[in-house]
C-alpha atoms as a PDB file:
ATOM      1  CA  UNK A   1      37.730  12.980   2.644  1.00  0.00           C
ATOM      2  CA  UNK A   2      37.627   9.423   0.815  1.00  0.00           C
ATOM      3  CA  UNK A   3      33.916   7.975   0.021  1.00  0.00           C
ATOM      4  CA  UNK A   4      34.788   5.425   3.269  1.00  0.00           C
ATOM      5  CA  UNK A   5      34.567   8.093   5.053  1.00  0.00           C
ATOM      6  CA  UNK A   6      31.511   9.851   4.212  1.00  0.00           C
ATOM      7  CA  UNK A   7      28.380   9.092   6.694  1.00  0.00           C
ATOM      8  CA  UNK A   8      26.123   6.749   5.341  1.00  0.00           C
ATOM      9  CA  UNK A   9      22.086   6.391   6.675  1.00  0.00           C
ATOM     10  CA  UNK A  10      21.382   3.560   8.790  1.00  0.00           C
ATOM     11  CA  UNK A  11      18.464   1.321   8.219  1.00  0.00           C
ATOM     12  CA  UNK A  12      16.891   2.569  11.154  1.00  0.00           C
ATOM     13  CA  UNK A  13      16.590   5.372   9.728  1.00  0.00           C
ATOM     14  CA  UNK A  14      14.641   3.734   6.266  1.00  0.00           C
ATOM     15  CA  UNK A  15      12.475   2.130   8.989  1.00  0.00           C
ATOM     16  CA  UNK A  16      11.342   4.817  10.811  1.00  0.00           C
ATOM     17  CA  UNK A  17      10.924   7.304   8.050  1.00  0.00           C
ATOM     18  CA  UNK A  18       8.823   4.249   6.553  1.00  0.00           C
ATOM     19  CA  UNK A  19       7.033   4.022   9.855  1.00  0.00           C
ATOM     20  CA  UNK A  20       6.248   7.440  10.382  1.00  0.00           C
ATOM     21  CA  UNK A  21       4.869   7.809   6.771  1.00  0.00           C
ATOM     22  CA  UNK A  22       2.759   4.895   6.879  1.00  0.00           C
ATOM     23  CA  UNK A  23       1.255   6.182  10.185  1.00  0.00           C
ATOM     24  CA  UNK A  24       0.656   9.431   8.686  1.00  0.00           C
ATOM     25  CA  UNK A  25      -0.625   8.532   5.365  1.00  0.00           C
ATOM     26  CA  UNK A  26      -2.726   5.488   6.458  1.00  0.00           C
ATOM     27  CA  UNK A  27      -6.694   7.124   6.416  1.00  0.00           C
ATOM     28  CA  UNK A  28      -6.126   8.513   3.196  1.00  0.00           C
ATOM     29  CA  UNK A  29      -4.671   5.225   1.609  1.00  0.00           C
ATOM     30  CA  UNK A  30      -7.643   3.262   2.911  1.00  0.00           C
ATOM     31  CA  UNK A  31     -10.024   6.347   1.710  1.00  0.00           C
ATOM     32  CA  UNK A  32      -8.777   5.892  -1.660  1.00  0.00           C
ATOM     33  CA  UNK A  33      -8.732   2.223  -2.213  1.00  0.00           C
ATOM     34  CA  UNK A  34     -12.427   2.227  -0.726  1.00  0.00           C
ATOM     35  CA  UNK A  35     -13.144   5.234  -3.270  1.00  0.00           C
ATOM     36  CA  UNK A  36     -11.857   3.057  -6.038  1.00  0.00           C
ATOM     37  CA  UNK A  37     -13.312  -0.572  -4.702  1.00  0.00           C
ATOM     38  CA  UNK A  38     -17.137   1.427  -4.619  1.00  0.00           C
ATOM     39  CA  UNK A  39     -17.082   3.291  -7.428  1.00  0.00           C
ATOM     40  CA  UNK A  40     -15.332   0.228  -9.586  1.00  0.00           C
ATOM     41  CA  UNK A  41     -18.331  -2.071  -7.925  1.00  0.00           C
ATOM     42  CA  UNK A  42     -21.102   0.318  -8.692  1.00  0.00           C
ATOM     43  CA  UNK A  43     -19.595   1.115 -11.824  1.00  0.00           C
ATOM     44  CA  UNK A  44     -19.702  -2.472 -12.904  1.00  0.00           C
ATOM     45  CA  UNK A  45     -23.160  -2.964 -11.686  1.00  0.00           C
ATOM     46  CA  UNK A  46     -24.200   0.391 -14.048  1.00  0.00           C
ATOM     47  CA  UNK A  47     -22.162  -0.744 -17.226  1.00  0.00           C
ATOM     48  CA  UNK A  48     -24.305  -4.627 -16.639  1.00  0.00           C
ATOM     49  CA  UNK A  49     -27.719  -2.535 -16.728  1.00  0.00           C
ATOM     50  CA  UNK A  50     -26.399  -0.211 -19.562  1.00  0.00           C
ATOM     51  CA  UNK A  51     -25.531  -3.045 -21.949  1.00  0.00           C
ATOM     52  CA  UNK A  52     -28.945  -4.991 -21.132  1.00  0.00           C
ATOM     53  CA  UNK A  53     -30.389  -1.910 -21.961  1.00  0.00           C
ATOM     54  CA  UNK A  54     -28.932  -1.944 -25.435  1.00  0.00           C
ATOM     55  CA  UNK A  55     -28.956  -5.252 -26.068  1.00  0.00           C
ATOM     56  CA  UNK A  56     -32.973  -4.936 -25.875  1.00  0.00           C
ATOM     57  CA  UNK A  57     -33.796  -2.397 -28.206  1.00  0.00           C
ATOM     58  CA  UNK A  58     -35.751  -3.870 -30.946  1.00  0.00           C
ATOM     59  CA  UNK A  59     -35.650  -1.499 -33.777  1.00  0.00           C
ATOM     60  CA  UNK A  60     -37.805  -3.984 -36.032  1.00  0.00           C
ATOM     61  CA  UNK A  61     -40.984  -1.701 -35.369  1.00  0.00           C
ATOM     62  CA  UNK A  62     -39.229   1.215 -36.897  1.00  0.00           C
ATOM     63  CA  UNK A  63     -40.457   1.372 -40.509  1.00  0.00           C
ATOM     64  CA  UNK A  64     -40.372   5.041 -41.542  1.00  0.00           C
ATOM     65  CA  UNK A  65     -36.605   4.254 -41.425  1.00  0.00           C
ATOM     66  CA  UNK A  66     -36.433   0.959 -43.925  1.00  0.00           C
ATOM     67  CA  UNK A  67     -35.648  -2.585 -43.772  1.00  0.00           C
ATOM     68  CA  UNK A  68     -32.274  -2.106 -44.687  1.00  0.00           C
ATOM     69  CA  UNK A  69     -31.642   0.625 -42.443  1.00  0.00           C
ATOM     70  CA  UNK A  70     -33.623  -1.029 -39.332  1.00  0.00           C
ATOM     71  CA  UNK A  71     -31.106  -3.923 -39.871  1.00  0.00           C
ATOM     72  CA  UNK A  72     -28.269  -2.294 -40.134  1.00  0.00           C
ATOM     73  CA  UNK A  73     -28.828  -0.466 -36.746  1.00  0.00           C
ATOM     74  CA  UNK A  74     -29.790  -3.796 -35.402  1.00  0.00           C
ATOM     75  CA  UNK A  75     -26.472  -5.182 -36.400  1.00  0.00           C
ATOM     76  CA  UNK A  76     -23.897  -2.157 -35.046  1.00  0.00           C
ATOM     77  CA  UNK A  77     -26.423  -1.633 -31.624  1.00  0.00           C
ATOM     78  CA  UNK A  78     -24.020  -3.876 -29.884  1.00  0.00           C
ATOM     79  CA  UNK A  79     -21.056  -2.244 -30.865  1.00  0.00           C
ATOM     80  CA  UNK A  80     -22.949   1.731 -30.468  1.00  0.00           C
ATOM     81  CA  UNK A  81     -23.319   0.556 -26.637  1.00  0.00           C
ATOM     82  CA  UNK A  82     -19.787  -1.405 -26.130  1.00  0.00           C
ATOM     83  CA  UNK A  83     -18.249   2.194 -27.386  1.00  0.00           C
ATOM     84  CA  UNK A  84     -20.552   3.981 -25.460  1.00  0.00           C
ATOM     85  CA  UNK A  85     -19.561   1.766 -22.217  1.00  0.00           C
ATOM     86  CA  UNK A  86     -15.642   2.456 -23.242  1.00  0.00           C
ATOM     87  CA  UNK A  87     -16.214   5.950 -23.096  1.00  0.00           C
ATOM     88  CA  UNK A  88     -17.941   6.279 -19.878  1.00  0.00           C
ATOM     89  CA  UNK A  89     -15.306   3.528 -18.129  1.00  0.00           C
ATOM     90  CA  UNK A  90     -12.582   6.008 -19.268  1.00  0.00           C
ATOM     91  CA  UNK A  91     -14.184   8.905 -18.277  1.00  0.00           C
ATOM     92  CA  UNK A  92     -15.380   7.215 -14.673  1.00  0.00           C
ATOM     93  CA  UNK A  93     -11.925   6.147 -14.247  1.00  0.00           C
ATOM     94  CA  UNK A  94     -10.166   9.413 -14.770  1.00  0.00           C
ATOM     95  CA  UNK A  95     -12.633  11.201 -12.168  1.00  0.00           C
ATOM     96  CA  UNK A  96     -11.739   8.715  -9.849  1.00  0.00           C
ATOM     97  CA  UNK A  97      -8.221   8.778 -10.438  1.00  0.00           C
ATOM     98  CA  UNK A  98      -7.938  12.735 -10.076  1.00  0.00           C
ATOM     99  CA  UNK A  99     -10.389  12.283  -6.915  1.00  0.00           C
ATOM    100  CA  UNK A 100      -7.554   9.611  -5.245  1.00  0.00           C
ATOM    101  CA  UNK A 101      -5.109  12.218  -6.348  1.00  0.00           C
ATOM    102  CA  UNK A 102      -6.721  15.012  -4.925  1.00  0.00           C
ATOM    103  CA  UNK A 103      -6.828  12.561  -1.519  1.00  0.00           C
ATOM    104  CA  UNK A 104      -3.259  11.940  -1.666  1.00  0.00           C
ATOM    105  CA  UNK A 105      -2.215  15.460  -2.427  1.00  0.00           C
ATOM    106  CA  UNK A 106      -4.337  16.666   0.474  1.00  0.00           C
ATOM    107  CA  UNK A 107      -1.870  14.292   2.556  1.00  0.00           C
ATOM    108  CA  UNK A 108       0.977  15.609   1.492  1.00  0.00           C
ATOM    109  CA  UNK A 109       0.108  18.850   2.995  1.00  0.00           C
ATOM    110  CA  UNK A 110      -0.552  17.869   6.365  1.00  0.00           C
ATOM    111  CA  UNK A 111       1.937  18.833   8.719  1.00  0.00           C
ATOM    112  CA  UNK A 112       3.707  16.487  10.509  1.00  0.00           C
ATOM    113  CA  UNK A 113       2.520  16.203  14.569  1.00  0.00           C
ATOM    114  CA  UNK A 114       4.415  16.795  17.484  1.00  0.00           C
ATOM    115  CA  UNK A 115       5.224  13.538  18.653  1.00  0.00           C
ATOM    116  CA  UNK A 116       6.541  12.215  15.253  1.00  0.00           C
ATOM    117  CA  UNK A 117       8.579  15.327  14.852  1.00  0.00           C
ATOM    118  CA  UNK A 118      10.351  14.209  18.230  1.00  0.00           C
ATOM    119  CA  UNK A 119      11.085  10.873  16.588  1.00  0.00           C
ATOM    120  CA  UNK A 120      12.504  12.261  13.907  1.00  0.00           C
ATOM    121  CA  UNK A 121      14.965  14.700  15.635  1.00  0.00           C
ATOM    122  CA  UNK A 122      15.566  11.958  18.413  1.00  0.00           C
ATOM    123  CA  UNK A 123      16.154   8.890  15.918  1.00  0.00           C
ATOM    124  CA  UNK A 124      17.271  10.096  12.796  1.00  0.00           C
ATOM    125  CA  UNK A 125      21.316   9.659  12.407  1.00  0.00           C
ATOM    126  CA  UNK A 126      23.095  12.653  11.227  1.00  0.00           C
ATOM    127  CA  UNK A 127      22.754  11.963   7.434  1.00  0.00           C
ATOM    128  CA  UNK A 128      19.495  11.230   7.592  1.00  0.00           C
ATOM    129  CA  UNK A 129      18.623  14.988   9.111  1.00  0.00           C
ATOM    130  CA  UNK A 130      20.991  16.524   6.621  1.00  0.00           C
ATOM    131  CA  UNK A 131      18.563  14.730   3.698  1.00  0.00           C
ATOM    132  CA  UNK A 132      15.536  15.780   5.816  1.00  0.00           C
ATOM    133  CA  UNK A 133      16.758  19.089   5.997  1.00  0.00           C
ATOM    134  CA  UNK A 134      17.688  19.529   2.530  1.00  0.00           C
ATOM    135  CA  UNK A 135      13.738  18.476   2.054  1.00  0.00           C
ATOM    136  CA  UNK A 136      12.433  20.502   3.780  1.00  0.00           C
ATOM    137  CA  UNK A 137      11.909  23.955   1.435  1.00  0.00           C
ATOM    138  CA  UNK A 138      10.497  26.362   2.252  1.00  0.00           C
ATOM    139  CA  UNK A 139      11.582  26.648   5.991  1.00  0.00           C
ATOM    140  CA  UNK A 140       9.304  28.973   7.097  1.00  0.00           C
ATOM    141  CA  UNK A 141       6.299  26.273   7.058  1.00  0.00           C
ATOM    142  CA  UNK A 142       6.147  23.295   9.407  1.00  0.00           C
ATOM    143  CA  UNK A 143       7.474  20.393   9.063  1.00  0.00           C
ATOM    144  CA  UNK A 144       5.190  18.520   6.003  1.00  0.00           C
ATOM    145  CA  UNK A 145       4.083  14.554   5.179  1.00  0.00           C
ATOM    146  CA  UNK A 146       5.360  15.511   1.501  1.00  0.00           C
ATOM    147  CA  UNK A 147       8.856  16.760   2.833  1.00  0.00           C
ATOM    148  CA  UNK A 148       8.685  13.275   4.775  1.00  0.00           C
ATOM    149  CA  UNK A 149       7.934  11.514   1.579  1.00  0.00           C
ATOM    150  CA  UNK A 150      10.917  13.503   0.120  1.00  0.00           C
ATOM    151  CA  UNK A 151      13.208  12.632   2.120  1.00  0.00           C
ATOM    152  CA  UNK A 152      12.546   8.937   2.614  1.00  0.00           C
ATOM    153  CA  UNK A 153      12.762   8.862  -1.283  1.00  0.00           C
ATOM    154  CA  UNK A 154      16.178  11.086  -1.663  1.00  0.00           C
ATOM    155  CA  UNK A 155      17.448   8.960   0.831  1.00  0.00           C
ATOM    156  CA  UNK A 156      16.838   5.736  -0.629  1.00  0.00           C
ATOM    157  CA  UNK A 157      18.883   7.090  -4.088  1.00  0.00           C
ATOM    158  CA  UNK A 158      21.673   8.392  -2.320  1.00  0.00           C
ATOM    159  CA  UNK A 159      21.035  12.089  -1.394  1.00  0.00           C
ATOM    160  CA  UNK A 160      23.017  12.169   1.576  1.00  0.00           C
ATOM    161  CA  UNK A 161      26.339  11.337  -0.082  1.00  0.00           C
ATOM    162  CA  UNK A 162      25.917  13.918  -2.240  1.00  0.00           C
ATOM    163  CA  UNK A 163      25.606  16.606   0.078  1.00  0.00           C
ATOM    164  CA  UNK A 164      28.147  15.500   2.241  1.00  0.00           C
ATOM    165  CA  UNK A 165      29.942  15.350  -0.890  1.00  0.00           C
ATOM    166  CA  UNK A 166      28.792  18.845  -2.364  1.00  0.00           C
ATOM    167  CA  UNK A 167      29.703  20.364   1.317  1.00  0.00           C
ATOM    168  CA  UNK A 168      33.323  19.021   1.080  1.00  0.00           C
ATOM    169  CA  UNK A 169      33.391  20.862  -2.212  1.00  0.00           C
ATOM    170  CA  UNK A 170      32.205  23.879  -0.655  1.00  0.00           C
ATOM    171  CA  UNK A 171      34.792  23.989   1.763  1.00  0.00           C
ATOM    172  CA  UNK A 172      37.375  23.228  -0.614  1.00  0.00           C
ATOM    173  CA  UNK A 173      36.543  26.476  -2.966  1.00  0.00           C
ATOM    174  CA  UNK A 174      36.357  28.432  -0.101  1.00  0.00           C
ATOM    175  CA  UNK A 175      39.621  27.754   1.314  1.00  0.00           C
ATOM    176  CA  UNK A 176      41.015  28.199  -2.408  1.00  0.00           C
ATOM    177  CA  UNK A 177      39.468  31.467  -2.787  1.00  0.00           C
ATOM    178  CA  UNK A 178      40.659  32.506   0.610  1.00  0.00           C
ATOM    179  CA  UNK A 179      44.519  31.410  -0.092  1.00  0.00           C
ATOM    180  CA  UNK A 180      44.142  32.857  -3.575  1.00  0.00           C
ATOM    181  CA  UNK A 181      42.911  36.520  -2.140  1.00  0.00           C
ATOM    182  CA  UNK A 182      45.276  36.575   0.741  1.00  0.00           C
ATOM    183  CA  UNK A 183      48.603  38.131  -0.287  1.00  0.00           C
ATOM    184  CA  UNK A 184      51.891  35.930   0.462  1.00  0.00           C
ATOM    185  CA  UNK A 185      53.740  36.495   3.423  1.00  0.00           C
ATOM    186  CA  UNK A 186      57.323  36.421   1.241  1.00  0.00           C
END
């Protein structure tokens, strides 16, 4: 079997992998860009009102400190609240990036409905069910959005040619190993 003649994956089959996944995964997408639009707006709103705040402490009436002391804090207050407004931005950011994560993850667990699973085994070509198939793990759970996502992705980099490729191999080891252990007829 030459590489001409191993099946390749039509684009129909890109597009309605693509389709299907886009269907499926739609409400959480828009769930976690309107996570990250509101929190980033309130966020910014919060950091505005945290850096007023700072920027209008007065420590002048603070004498038991010292001159030189009350100056120096009224000198590095700007920087004390920029830091502080670093630190919270980081730590806002990485909730709401593990919270979009969490969304996402959540997707990839649903299982995949009835009518798109007759889409699939209706409309995919031959290639495309072997890289479907091979995505599917374990087999005794239904069909999932992340084995979807799987596939579409192996697919893209080539996956079916290499199992076609891998099963040819197969074959040919197994019909060496049954010539080698069957004794010649001479």
């Amino acid at each position: 079997m030459t590489q001409e003649s191993f099946q390749t994956p039509s684009r129909q089959d890109f597009a309605l992998l693509r389709k299907l996944l886009l269907k499926l995964t739609a409400t959480s997408k828009i769930l976690s860009a309107t996570l990250v639009v509101l929190v980033a707006l309130t966020w910014y709103d919060l950091l505005n009102r945290l850096l007023a705040f700072g920027n209008g402490i007065d420590y002048a009436g603070n004498h038991i400190m010292g001159a030189e002391a009350t100056a120096l804090l009224q000198r590095y207050n700007p920087y004390f609240w920029g830091a502080l407004v670093i630190l919270c931005t980081i730590i806002v950011a990485w909730m709401v990036y593990l919270a979009a994560r969490a969304i996402l993850t959540r997707v990839r667990l649903k299982r995949v409905d009835e009518a798109s699973f007759a889409q699939l085994t209706n409309h995919l070509s031959a290639p495309a069910l072997d890289v479907l198939l091979w995505a599917w793990q374990p087999r005794d759970e239904p069909l999932r959005v992340g084995d979807l996502q799987l596939a579409r992705q192996e697919l893209a980099t080539g996956r079916s040619y290499r199992l076609q490729q891998a099963a040819q191999q197969l074959a040919a080891l197994e019909n060496a190993r049954t010539r080698k252990q069957t004794p010649d007829a001479a």
